[in-house]
N, C-alpha and C. Protein backbone atom coordinates (compact mmCIF):
# COMPACT_ATOMS: atom_id res chain seq x y z
N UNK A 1 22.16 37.99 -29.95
CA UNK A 1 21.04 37.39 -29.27
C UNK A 1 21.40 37.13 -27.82
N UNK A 2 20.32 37.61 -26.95
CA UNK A 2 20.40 37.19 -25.40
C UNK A 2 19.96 35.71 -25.17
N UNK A 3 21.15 35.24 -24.30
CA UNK A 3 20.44 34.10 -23.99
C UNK A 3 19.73 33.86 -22.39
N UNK A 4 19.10 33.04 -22.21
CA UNK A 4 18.73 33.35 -20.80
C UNK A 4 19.42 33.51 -19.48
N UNK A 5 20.37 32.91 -19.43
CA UNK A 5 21.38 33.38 -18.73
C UNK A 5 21.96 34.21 -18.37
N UNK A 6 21.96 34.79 -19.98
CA UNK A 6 23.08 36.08 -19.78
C UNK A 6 21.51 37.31 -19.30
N UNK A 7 20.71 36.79 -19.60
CA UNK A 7 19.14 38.02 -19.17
C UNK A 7 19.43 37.90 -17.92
N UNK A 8 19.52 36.53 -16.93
CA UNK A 8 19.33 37.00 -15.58
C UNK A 8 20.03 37.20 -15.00
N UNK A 9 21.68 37.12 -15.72
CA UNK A 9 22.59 38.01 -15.15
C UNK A 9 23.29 39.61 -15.07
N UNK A 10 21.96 39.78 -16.16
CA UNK A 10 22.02 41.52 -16.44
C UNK A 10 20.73 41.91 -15.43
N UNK A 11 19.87 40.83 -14.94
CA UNK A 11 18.99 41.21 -14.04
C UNK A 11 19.52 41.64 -12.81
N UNK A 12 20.47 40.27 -12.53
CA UNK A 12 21.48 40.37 -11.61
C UNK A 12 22.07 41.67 -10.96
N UNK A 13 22.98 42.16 -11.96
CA UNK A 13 23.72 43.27 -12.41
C UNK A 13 22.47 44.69 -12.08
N UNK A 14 21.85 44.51 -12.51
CA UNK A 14 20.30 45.90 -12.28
C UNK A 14 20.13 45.67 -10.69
N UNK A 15 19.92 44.68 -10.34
CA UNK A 15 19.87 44.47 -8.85
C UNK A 15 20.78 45.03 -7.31
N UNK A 16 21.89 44.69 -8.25
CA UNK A 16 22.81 45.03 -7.45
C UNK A 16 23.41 46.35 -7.23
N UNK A 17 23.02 46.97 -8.60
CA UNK A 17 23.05 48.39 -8.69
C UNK A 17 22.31 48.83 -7.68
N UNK A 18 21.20 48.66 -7.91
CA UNK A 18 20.00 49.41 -7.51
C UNK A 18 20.37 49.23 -6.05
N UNK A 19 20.62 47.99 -5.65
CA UNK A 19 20.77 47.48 -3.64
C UNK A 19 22.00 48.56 -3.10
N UNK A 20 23.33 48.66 -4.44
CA UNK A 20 24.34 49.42 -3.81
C UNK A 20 24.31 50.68 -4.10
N UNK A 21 22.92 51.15 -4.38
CA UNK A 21 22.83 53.05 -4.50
C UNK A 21 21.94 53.34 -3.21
N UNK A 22 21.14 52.31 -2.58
CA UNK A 22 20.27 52.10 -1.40
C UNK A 22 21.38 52.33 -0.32
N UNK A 23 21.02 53.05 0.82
CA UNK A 23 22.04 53.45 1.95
C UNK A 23 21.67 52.17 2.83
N UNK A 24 20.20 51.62 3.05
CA UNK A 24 20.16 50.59 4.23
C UNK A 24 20.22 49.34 3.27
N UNK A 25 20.98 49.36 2.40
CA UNK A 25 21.15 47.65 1.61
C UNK A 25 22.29 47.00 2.20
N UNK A 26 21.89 45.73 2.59
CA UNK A 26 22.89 44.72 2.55
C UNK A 26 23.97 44.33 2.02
N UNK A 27 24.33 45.48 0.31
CA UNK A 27 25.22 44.72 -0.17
C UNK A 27 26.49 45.53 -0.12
N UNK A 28 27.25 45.23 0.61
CA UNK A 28 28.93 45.88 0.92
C UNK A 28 29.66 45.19 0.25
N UNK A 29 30.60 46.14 -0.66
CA UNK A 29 31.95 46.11 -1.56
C UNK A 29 32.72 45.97 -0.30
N UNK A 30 33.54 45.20 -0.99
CA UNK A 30 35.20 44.87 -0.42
C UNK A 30 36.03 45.17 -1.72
N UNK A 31 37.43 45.61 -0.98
CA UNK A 31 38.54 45.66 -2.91
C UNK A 31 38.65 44.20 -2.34
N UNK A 32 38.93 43.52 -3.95
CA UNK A 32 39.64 42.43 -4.11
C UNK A 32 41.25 42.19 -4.03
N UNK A 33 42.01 40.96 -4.22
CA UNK A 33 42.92 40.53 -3.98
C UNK A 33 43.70 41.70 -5.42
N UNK A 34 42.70 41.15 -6.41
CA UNK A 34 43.49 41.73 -7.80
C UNK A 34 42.91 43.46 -7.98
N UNK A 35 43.56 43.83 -8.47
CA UNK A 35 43.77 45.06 -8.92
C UNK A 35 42.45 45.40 -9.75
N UNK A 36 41.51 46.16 -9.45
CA UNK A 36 40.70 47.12 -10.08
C UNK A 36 39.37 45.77 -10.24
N UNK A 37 39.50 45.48 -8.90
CA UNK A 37 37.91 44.70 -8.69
C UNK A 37 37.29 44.73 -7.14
N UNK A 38 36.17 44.17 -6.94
CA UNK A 38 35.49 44.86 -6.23
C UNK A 38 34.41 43.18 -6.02
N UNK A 39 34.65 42.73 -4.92
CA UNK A 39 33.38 41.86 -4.42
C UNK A 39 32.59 42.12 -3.34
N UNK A 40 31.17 41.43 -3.32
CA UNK A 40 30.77 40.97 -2.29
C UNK A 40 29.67 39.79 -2.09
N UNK A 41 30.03 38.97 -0.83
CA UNK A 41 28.93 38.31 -0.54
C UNK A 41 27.43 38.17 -0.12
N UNK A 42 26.49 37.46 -0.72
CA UNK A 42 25.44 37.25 -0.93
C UNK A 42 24.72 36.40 -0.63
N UNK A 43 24.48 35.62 0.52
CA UNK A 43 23.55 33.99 -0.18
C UNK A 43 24.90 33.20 -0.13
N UNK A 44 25.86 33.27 0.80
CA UNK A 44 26.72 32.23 0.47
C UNK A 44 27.22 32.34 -0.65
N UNK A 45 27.38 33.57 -1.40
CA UNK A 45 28.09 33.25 -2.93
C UNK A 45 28.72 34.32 -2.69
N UNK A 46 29.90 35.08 -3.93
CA UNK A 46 30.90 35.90 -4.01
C UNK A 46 30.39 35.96 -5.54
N UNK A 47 30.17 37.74 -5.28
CA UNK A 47 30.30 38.46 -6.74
C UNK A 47 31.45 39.23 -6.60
N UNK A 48 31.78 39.44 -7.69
CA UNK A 48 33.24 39.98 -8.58
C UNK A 48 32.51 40.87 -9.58
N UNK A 49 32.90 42.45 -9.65
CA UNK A 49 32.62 43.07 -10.66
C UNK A 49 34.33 43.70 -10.64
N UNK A 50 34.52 43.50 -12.13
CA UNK A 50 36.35 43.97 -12.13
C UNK A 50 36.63 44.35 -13.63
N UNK A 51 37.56 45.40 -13.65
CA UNK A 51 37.76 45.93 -15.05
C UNK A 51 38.58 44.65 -15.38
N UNK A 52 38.45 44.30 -16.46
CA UNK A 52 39.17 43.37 -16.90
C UNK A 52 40.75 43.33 -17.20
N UNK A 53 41.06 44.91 -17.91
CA UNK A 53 42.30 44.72 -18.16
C UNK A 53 43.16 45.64 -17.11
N UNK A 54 42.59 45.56 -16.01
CA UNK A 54 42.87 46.12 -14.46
C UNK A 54 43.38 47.62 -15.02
N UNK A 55 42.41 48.63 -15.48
CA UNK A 55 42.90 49.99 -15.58
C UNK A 55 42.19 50.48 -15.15
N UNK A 56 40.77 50.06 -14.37
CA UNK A 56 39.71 50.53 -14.21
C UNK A 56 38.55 51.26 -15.12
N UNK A 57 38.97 50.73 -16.36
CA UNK A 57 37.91 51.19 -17.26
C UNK A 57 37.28 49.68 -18.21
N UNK A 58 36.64 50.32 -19.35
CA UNK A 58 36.47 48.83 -20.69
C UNK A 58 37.12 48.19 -20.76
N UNK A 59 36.96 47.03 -20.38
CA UNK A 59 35.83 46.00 -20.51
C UNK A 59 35.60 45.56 -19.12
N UNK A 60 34.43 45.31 -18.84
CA UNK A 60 34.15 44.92 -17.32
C UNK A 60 33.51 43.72 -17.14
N UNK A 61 33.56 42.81 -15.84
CA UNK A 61 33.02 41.56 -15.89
C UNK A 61 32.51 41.56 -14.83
N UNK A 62 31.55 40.31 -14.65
CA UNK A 62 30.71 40.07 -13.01
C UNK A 62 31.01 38.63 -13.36
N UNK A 63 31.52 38.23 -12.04
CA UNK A 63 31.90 36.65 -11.97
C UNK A 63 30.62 36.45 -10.90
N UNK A 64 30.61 35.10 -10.53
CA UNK A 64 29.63 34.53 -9.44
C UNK A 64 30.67 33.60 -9.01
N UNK A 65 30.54 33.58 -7.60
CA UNK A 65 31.51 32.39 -7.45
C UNK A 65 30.73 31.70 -6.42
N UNK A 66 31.18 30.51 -5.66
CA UNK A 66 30.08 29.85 -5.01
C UNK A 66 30.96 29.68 -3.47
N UNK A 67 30.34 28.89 -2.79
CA UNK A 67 31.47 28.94 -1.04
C UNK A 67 32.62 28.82 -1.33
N UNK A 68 33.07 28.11 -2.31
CA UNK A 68 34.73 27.38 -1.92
C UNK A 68 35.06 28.25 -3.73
N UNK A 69 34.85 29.50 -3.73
CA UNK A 69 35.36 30.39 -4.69
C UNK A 69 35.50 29.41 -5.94
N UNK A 70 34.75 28.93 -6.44
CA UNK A 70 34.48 28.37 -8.36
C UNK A 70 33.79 29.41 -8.60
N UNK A 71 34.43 29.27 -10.39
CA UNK A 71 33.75 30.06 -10.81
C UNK A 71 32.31 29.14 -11.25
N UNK A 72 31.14 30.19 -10.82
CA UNK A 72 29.57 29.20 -11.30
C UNK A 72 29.04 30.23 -12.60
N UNK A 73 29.27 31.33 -12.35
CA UNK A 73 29.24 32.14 -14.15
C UNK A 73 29.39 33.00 -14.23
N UNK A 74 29.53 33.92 -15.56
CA UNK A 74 30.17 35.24 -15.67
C UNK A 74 29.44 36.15 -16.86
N UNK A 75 29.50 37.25 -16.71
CA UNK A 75 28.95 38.07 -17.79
C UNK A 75 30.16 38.93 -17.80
N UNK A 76 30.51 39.03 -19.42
CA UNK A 76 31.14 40.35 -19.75
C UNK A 76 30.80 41.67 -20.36
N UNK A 77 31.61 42.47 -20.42
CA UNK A 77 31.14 43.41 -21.49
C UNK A 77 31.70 43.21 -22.65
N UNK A 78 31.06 43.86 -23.70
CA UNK A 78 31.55 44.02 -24.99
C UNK A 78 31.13 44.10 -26.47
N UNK A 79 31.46 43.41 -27.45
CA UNK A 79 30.57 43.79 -28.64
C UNK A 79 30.22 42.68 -29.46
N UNK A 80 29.58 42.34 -30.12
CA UNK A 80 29.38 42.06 -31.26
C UNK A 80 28.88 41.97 -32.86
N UNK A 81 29.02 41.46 -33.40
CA UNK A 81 28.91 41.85 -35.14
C UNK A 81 27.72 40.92 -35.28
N UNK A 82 26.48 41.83 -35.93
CA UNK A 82 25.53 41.25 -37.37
C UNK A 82 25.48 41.48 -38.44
N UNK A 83 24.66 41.50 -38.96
CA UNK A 83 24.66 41.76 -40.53
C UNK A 83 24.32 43.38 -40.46
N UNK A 84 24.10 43.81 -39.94
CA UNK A 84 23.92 45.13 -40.08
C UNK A 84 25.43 45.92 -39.00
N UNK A 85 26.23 45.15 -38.78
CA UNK A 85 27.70 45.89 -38.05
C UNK A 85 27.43 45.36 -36.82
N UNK A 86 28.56 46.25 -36.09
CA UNK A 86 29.06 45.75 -34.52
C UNK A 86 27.97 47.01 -33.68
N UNK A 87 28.06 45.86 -32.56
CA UNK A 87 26.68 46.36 -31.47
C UNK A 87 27.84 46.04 -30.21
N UNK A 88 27.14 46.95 -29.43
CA UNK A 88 27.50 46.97 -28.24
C UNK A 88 26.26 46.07 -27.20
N UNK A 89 26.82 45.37 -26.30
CA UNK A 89 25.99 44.12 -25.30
C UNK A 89 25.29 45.20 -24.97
N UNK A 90 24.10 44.90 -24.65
CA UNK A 90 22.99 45.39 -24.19
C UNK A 90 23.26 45.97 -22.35
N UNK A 91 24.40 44.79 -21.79
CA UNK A 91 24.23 45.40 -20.24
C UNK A 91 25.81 46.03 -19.95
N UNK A 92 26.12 46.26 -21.10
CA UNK A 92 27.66 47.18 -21.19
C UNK A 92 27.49 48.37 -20.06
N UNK A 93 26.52 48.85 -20.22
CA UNK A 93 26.56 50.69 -19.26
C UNK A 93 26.04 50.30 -18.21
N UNK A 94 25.56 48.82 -17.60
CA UNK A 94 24.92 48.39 -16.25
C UNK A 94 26.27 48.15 -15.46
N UNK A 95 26.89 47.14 -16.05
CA UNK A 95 28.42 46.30 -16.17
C UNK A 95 29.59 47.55 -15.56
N UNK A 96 29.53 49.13 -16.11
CA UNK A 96 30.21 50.17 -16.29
C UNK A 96 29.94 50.88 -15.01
N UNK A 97 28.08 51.22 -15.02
CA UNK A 97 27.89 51.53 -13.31
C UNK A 97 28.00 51.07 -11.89
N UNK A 98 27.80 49.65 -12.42
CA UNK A 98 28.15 48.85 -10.71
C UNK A 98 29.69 48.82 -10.66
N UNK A 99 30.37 48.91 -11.67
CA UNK A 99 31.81 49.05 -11.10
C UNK A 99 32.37 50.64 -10.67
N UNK A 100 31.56 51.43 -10.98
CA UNK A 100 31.59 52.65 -10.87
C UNK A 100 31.11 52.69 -8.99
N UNK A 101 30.10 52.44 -8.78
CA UNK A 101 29.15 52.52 -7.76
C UNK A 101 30.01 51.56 -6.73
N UNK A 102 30.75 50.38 -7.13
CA UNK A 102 31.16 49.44 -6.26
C UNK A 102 32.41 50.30 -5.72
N UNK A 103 33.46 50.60 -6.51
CA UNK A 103 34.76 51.50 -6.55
C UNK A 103 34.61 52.55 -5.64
N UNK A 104 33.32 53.35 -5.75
CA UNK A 104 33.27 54.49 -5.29
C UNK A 104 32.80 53.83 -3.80
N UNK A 105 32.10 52.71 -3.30
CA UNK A 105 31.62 52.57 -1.84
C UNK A 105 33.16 52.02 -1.40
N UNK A 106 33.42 51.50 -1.86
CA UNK A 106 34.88 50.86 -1.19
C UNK A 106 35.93 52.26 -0.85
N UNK A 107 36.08 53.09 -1.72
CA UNK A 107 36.85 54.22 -1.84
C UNK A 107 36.48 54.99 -0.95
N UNK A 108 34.92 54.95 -0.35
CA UNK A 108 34.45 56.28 0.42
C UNK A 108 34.73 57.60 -0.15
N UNK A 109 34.77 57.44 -2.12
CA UNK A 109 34.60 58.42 -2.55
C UNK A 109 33.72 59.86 -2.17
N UNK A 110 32.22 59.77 -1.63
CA UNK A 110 31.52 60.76 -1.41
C UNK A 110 32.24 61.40 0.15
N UNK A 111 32.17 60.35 0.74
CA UNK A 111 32.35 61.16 2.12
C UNK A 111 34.02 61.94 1.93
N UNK A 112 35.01 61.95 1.10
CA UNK A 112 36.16 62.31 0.97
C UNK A 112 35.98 63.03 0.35
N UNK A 113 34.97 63.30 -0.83
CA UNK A 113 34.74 64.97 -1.14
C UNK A 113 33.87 65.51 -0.72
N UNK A 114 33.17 65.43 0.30
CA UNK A 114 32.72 66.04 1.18
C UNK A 114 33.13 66.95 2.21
N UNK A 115 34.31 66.24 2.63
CA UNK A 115 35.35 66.22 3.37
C UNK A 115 36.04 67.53 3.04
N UNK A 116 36.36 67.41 1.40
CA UNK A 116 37.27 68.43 0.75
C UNK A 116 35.97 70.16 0.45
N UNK A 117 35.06 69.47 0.28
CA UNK A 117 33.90 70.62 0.07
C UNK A 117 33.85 71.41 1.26
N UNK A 118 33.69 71.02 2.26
CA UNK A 118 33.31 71.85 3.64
C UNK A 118 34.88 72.85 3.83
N UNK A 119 35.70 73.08 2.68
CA UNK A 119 36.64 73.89 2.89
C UNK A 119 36.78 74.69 1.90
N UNK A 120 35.84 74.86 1.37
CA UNK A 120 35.70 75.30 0.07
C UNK A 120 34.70 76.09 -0.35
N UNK A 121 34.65 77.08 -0.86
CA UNK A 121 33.73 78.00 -1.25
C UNK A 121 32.37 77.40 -1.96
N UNK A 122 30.97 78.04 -1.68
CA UNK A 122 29.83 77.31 -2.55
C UNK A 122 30.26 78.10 -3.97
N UNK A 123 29.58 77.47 -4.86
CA UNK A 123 29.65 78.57 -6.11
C UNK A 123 28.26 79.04 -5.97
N UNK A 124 28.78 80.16 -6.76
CA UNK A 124 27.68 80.95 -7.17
C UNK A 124 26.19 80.57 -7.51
N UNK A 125 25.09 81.36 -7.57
CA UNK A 125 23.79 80.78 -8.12
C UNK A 125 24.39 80.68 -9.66
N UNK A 126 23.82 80.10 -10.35
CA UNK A 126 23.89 80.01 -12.17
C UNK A 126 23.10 81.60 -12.50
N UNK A 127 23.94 82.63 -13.01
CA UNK A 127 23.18 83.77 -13.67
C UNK A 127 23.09 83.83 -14.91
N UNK A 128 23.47 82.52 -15.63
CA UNK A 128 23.50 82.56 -17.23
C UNK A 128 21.92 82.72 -17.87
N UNK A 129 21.44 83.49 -18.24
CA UNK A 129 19.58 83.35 -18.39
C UNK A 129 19.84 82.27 -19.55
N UNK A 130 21.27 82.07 -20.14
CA UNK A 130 20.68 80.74 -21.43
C UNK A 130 20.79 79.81 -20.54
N UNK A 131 21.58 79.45 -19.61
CA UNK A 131 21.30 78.37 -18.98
C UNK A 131 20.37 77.69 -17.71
N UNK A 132 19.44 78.86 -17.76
CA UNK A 132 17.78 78.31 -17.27
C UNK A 132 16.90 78.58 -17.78
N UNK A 133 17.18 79.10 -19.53
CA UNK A 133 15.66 78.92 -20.10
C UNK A 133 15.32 80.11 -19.97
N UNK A 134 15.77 81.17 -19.33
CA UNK A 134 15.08 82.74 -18.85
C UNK A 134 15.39 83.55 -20.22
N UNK A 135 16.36 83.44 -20.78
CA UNK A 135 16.91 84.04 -21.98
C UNK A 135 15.64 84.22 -23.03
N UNK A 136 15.78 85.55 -24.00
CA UNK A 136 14.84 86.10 -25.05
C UNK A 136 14.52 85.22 -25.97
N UNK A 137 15.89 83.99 -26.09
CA UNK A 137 15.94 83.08 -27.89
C UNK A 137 14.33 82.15 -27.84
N UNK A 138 13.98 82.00 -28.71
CA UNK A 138 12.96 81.63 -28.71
C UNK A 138 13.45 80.08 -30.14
N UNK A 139 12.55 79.13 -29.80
CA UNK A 139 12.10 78.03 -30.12
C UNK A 139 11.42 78.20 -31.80
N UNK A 140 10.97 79.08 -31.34
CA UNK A 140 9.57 79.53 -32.93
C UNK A 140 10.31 79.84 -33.84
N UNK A 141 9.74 79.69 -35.26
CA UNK A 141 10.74 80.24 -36.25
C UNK A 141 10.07 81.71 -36.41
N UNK A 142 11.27 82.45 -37.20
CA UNK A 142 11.18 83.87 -37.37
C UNK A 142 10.19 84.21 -38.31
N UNK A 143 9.30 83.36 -38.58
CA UNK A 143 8.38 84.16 -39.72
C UNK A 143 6.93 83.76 -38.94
């Protein structure tokens, strides 16, 4: 069960995505102090999105912190069990992209393979006809 909190901090999380895939958004990554996290300020506050067990992958967290760095709240990723088995949190793959998206603006991932592309051959057009649909196989059954 969601509680409200944790809703408007997956709202949160959707937000911030969305602001750090925007080129004229306000919201700039910095790396953090610790290893395999990623903040920035907001409103006088400090978000933290950081792999937790600093490998840069599962499990990921968003802290909030306030002027004088407290923590004011946090969402994690991860799972839990009902009666019908273990579920995965609802904002697990939100949690997964803003650290993805944060990593990569701090890294200047795009512009560095960009960088590496302009030395590099285009590929080819795709001539596979199965892989645009142009191909004979048909959908319909044989009778």
């Amino acid at each position: 069960m969601t509680t409200y909190g944790q809703a408007r901090l997956h709202e949160l999380v959707k937000r911030l995505l969305l602001a750090t895939e925007q080129s004229d958004s306000n919201v700039e990554w910095h790396e953090s102090d610790r290893p395999n996290a990623f903040h920035s300020t907001l409103g006088g506050a400090t978000v933290v999105i950081a792999s937790d067990d600093d490998d840069g992958r599962y499990p990921y967290s968003l802290e909030i912190l306030d002027e004088e760095g407290a923590l004011v709240d946090s969402l994690k990723s991860g799972t839990y069990e009902n009666d019908n088995g273990e579920w995965e949190m609802e904002w697990n793959s939100d949690l997964e992209a803003l650290y993805d998206r944060a990593r990569r603006s701090v890294k200047n991932v795009d512009r560095v393979l960009n960088e590496i592309m302009k030395h590099l051959p285009q590929l080819p057009p795709n001539t596979d006809p199965w892989a645009t649909g142009s191909g004979s196989f048909s959908d319909d059954p044989p009778f």
